[in-house]
Protein backbone atom coordinates (compact mmCIF):
# COMPACT_ATOMS: atom_id res chain seq x y z
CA UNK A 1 0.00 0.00 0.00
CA UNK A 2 1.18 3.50 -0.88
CA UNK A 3 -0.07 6.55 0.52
CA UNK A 4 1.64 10.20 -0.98
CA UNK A 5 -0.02 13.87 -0.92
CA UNK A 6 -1.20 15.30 -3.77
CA UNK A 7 0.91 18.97 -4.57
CA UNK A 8 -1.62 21.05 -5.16
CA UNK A 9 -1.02 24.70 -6.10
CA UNK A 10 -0.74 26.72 -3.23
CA UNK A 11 -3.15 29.73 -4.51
CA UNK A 12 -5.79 27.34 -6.73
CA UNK A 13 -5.87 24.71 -4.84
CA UNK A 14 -5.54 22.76 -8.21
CA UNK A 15 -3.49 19.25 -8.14
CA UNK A 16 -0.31 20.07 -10.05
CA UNK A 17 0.55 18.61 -13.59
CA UNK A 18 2.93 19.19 -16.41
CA UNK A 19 1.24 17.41 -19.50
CA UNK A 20 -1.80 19.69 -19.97
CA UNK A 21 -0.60 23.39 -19.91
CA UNK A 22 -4.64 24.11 -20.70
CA UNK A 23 -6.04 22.85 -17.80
CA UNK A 24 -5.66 23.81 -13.94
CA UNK A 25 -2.73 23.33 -12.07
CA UNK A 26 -0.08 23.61 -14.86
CA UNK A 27 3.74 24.27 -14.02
CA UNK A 28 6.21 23.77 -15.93
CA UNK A 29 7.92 20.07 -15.63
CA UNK A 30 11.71 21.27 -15.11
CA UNK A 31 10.46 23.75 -12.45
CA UNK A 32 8.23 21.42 -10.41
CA UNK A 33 11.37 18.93 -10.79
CA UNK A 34 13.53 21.33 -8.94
CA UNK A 35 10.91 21.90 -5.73
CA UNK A 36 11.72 19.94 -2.16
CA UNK A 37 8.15 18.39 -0.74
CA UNK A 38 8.69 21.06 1.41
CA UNK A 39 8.68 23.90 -1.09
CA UNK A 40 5.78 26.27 -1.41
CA UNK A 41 4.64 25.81 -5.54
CA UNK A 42 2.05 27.54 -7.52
CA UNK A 43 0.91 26.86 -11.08
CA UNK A 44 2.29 29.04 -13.61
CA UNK A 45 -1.29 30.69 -14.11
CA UNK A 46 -1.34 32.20 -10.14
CA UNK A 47 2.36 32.43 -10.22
CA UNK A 48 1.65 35.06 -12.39
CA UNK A 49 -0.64 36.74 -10.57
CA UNK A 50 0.55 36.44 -7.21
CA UNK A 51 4.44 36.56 -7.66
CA UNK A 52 4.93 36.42 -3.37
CA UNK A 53 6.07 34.14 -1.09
CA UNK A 54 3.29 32.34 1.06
CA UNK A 55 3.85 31.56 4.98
CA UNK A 56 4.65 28.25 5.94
CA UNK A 57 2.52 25.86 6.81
CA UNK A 58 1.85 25.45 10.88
CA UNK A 59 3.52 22.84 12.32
CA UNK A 60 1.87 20.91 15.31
CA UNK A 61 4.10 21.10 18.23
CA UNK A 62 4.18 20.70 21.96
CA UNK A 63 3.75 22.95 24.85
CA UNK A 64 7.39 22.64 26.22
CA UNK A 65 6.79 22.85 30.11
CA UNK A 66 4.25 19.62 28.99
CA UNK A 67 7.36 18.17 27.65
CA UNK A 68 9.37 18.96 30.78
CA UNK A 69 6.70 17.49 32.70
CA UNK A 70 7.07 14.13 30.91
CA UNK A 71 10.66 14.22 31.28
CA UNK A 72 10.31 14.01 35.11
CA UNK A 73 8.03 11.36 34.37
CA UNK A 74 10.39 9.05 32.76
CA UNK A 75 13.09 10.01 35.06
CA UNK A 76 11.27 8.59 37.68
CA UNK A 77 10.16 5.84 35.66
CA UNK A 78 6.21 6.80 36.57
CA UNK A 79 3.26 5.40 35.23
CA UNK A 80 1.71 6.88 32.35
CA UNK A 81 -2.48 6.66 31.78
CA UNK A 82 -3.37 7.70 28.71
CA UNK A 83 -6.97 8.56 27.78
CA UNK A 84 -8.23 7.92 23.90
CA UNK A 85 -11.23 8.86 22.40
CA UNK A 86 -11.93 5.39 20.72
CA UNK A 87 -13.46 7.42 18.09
CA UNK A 88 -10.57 9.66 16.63
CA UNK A 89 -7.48 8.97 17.99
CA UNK A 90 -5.28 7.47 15.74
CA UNK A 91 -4.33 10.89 14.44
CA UNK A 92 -3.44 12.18 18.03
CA UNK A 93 0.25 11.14 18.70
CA UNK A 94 2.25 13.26 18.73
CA UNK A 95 6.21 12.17 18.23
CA UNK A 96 7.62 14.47 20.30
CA UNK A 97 5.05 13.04 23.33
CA UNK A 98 5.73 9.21 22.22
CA UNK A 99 9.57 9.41 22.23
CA UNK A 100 9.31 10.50 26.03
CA UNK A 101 7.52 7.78 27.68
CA UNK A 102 8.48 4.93 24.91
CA UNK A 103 9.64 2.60 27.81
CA UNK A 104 7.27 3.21 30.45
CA UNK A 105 4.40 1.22 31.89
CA UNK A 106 1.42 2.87 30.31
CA UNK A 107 -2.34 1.96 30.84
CA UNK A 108 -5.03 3.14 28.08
CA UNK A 109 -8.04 4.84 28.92
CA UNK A 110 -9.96 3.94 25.88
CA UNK A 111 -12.72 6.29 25.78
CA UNK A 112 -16.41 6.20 24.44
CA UNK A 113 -16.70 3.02 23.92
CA UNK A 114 -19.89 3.68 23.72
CA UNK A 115 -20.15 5.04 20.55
CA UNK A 116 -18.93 1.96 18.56
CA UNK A 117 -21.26 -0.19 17.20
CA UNK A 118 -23.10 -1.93 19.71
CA UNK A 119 -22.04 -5.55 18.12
CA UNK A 120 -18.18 -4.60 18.07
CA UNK A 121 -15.87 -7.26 20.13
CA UNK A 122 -14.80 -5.36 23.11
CA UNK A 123 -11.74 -7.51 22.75
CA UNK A 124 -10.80 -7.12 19.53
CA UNK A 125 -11.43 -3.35 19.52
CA UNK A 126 -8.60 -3.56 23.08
CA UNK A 127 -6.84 -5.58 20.79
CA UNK A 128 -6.85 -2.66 18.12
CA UNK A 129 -6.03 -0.20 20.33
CA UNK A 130 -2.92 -2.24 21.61
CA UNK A 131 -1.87 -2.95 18.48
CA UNK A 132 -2.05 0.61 17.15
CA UNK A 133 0.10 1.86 20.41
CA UNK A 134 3.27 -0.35 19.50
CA UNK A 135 3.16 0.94 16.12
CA UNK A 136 4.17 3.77 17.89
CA UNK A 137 7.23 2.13 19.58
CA UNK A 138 4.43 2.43 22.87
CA UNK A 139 4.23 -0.87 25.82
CA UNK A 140 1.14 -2.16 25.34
CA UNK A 141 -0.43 -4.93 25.64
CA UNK A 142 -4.46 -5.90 25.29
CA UNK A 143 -4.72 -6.29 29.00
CA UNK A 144 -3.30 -2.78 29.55
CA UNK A 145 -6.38 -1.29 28.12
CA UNK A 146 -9.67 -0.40 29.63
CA UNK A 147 -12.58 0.29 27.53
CA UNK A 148 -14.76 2.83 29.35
CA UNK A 149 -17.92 5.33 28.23
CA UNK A 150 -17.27 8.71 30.27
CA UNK A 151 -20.32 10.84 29.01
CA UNK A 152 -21.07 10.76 32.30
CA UNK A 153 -19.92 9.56 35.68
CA UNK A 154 -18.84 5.87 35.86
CA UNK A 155 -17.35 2.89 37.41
CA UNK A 156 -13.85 3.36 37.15
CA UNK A 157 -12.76 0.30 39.61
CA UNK A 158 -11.45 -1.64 36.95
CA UNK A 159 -9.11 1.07 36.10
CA UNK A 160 -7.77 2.56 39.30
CA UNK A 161 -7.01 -1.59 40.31
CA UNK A 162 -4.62 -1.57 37.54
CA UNK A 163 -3.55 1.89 38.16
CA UNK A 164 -2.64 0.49 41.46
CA UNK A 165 -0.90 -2.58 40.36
CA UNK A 166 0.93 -0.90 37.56
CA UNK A 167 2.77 1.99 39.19
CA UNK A 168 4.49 -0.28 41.64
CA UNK A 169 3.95 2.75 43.95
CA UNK A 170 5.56 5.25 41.96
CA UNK A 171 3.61 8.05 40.43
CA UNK A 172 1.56 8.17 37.93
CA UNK A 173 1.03 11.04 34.56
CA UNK A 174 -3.05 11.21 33.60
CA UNK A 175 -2.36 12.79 29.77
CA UNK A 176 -4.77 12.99 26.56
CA UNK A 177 -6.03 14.76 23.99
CA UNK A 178 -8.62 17.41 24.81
CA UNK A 179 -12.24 16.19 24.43
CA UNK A 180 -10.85 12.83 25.16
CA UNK A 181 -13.16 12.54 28.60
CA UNK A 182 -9.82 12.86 30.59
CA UNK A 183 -11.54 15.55 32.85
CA UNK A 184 -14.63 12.87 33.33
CA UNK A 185 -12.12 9.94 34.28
CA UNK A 186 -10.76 12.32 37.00
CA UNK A 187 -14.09 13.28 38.35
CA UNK A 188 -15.32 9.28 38.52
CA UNK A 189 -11.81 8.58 40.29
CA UNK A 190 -12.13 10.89 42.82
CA UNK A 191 -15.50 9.68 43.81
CA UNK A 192 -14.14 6.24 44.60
CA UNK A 193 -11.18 7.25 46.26
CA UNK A 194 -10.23 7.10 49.40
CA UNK A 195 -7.05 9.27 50.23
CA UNK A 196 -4.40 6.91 51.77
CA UNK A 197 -1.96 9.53 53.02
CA UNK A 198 -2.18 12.92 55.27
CA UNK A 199 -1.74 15.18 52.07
CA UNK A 200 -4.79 17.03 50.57
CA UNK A 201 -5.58 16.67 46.85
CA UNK A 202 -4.52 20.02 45.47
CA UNK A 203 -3.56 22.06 42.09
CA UNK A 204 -1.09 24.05 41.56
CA UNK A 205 1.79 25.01 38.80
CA UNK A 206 3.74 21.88 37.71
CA UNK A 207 7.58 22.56 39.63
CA UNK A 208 9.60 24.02 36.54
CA UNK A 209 6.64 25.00 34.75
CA UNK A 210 3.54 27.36 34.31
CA UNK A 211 1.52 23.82 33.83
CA UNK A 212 -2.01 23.70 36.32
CA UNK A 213 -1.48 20.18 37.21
CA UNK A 214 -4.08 18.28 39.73
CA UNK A 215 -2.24 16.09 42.58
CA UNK A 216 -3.95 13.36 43.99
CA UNK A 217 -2.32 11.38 46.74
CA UNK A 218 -1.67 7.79 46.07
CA UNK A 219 0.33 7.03 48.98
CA UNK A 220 2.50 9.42 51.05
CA UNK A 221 5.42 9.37 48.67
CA UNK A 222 3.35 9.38 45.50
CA UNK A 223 0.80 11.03 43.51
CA UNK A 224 -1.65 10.85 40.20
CA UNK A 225 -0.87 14.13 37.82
CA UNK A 226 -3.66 15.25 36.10
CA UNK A 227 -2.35 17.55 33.54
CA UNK A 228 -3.52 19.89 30.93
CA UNK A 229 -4.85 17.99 27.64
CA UNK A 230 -2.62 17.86 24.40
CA UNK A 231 -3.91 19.62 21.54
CA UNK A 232 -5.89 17.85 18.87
CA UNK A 233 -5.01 20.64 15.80
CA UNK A 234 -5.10 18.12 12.98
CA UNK A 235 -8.36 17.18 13.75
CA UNK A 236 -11.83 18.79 12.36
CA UNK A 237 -13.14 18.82 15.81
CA UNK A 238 -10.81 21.70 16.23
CA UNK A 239 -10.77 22.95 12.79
CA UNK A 240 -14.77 23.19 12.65
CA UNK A 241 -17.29 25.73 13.60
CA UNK A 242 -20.08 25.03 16.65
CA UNK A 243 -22.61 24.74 14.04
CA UNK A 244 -20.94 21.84 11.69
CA UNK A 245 -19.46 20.39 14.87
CA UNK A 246 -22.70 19.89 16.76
CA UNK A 247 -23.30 17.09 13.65
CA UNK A 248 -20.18 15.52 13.56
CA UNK A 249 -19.42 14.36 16.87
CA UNK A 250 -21.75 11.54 17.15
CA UNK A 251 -23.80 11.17 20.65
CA UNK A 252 -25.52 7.58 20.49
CA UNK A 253 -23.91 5.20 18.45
CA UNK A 254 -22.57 4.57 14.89
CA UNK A 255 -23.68 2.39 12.69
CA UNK A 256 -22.74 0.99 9.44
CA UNK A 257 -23.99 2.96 6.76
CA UNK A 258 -22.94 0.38 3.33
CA UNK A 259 -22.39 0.79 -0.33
CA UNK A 260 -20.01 0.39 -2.97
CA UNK A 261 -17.64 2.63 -5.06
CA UNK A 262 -16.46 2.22 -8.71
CA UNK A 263 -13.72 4.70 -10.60
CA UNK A 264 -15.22 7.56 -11.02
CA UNK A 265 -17.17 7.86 -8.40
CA UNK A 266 -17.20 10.33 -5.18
CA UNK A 267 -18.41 9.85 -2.15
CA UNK A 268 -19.60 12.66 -0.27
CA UNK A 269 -19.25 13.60 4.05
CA UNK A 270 -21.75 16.48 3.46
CA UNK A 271 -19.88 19.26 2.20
CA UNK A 272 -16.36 18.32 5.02
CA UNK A 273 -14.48 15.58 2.86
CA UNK A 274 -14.58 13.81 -0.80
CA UNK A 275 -13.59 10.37 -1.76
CA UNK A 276 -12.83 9.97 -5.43
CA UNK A 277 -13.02 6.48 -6.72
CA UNK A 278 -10.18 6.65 -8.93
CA UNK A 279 -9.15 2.97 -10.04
CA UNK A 280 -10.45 -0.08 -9.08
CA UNK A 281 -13.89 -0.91 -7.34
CA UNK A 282 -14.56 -1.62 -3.67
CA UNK A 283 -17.12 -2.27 -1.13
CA UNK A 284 -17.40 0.09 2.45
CA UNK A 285 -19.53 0.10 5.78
CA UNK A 286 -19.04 4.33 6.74
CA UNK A 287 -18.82 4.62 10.33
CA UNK A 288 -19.67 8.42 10.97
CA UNK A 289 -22.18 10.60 13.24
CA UNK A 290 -25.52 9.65 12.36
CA UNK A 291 -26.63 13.17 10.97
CA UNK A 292 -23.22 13.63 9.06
CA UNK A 293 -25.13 12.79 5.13
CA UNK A 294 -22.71 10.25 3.37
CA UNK A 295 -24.10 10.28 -0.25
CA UNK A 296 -22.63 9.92 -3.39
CA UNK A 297 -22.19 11.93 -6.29
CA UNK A 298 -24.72 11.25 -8.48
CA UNK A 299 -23.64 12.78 -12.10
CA UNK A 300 -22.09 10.43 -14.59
CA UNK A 301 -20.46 12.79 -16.86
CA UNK A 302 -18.28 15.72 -16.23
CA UNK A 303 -15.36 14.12 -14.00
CA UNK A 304 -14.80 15.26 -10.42
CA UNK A 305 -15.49 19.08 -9.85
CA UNK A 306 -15.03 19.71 -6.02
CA UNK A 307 -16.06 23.99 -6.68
CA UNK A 308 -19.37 22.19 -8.01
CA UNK A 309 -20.09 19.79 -5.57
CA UNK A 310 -19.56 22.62 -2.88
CA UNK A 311 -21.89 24.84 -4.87
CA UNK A 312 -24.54 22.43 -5.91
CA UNK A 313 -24.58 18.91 -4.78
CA UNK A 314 -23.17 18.46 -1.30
CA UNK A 315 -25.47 17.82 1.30
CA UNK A 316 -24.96 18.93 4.93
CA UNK A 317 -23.29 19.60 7.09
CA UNK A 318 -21.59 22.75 5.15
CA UNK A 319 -18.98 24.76 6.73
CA UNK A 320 -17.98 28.50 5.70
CA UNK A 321 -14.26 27.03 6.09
CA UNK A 322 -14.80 25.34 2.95
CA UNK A 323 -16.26 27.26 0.24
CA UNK A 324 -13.31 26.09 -2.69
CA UNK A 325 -11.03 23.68 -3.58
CA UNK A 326 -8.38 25.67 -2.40
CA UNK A 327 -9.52 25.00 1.05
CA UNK A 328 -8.64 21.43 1.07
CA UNK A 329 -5.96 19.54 1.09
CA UNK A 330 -5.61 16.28 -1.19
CA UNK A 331 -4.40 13.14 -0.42
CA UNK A 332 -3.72 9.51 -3.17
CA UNK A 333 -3.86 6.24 -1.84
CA UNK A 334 -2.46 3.40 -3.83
CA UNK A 335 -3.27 -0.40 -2.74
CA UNK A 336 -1.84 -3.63 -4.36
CA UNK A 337 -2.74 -6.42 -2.50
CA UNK A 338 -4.69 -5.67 0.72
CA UNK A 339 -8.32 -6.67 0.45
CA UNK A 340 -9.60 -4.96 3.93
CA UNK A 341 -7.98 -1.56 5.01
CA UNK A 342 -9.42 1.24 7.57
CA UNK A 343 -9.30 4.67 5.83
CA UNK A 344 -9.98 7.05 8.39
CA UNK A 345 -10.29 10.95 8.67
CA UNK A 346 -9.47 12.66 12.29
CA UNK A 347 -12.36 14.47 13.91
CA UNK A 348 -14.93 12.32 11.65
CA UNK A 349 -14.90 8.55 11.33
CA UNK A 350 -13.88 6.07 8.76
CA UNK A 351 -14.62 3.59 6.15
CA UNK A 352 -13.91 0.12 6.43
CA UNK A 353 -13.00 -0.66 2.52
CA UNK A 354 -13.18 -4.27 0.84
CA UNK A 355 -11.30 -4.66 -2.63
CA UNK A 356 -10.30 -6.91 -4.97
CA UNK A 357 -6.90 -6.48 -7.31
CA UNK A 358 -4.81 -2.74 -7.58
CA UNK A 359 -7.15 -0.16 -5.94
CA UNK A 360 -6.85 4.13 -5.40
CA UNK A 361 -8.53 6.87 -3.97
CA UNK A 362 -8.11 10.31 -3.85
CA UNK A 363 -9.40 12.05 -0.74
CA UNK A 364 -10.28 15.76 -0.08
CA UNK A 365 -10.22 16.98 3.07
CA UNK A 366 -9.51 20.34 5.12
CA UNK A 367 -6.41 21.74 4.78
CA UNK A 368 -4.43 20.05 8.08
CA UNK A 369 -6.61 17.25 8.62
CA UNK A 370 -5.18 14.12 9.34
CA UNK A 371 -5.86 10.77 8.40
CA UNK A 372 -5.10 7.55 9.18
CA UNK A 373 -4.98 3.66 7.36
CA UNK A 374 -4.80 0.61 9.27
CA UNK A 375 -5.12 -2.80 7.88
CA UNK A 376 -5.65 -4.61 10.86
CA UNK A 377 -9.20 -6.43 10.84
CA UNK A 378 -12.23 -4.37 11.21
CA UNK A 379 -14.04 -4.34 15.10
CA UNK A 380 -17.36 -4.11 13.94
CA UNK A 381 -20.27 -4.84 11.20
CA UNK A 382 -23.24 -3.03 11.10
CA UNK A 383 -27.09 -3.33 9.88
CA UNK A 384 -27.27 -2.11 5.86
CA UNK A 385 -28.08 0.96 5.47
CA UNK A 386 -27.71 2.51 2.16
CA UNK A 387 -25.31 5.56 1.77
């Protein structure tokens, strides 16, 4: 499987090419040749116009006393629990984060479980989760993670018995993503705990740091850190306004919406993201909010116009973030053998895509979105319903 980005001009938003100097997104082959995948490139048509030099793209990084923080935590070889939103998470590492506590004991929060499919294996989705942490170079095993559903208060026994066992009474590091339901683990652990030392639970700034950072006792030489979440920047939840948001964080649970895809089709996530069929032919079961509308394209002549779908044909949710094709970013995805594959989008969901023989895609999405694909088996299977 091959996965690349698609250079798009930087003004235009058009992919770039060097055979057609009549259509969109022409440059000229020997100067294309000479730019880094780095570089900033515009067709020659808004080269023209524009003749300036763009900012560089933003570059997700890490709130350095948070990184301090962590390096007292692997100093004193601590415990790290880490809290994951089961639905978006696989575009939440951060590298910087991960090279700091590869080595440590870590136990997974896995969060709202209860917005998977009702029918999903709870062990094969801890299995997932597992398995997608030592792809990161991360410790952890399927017993190491807890599936919980913190929309609300809840049992947390489960976890704070392996929090126990697993720190071998040194302290522990509570970290996540914001939105992850980190806040809503703390507040169900403190109302089964029972403080075993003379120390009060308190906050206060991190030592070394400007960081508010909870304390909770665990015995009189040790404590649980609650500290501030990590940002979640590549991800439309944070790239979305209230209204579009409010319908794409799902609040009961996903199901399987099914169809299948042929080249030259697009598939539709209201007017947020486009899948272009463009070789191949697969199956998919969509696993997104309920009211986000996954529809497909229905003209058959004309080829793939994204300034026309956004105009005419996408359904809701809209956003006034993404009015053009400039406004997205592009991504190809080649596959050769694999016959099941994960394709996911950060902040939304993903489809679980059956194929047979050399399969692509091209997928639209905003401008700094991540995404993610996994081939490991899917968790979950859904009623039909038609997309």
């Amino acid at each position: 499987m091959e996965v690349k980005v698609v250079r798009r001009c930087l003004s235009c938003g058009a992919p770039l090419q060097s055979e057609e100097p009549e259509k969109p997104g022409y440059i000229d082959k020997d100067v294309y040749s000479r730019r880094g995948p780095d570089d900033v490139v515009y067709c020659n048509e808004c080269y023209e116009k524009l003749r300036f030099s763009s900012s560089p793209a933003l570059v997700k990084t890490t709130d350095p006393d948070f990184l301090t923080m962590l390096k007292d935590a692997r100093a004193s070889d601590s415990l790290i629990v880490y809290v994951i939103d089961l639905f978006s998470f696989e575009c939440s590492f951060v590298e910087e984060v991960t090279s700091l506590i590869r080595g440590l004991p870590i136990l997974v929060i896995a969060n709202k479980r209860d917005l998977l499919p009702r029918d999903a294996d709870d062990r094969a989705i801890a299995s997932y989760v597992a398995s997608r942490f030592k792809k990161e170079g991360l410790a952890v095993n399927d017993e190491d993670v807890v599936l919980t559903s913190l929309s609300t208060f809840s049992d947390v026994s489960e976890a704070m018995g392996l929090l126990e066992k697993k720190r071998r009474r040194h302290d522990a590091y509570l970290i996540g993503a914001k939105l992850s339901g980190k806040s809503l683990f703390v507040s169900s652990f403190i109302r089964l705990y029972s403080n075993p030392s003379k120390k009060a639970i308190s906050v206060s700034e991190y030592p070394g740091t400007d960081l508010p950072v909870m304390a909770i006792p665990l015995d009189s030489s040790s404590c649980l850190y609650d500290t501030p979440g990590t940002g979640i920047e590549n991800s439309y939840v944070s790239q979305l306004e209230p209204a579009s948001l409010s319908l794409v964080v799902p609040f009961a649970p996903i199901k399987a919406r099914k169809g299948e895809t042929k080249a030259g089709d697009v598939i539709m996530l209201g007017g947020l993201a486009f899948l272009e069929t463009m070789e191949g032919e697969a199956s998919y079961e969509a696993y997104f909010a309920p009211k986000l509308v996954v529809k497909k394209d229905g003209r058959k002549k004309g080829g793939f116009d994204i300034d026309y779908l956004l105009r005419k044909a996408a359904p809701a949710p809209r956003s006034t973030l993404l009015s053009e094709g400039k406004d997205f970013d592009a991504f190809e995805l080649s596959f050769a053998k694999e016959k099941h594959v994960d394709l996911g989008i950060a902040g939304l969901g993903w489809w679980h895509l059956s194929f047979k023989g050399p399969t692509s895609f091209r997928l639209y999405l905003k401008k700094g979105v991540g995404i993610y694909v996994s081939d490991l088996p899917k968790v979950a299977s859904g009623k039909k319903e038609k997309a």
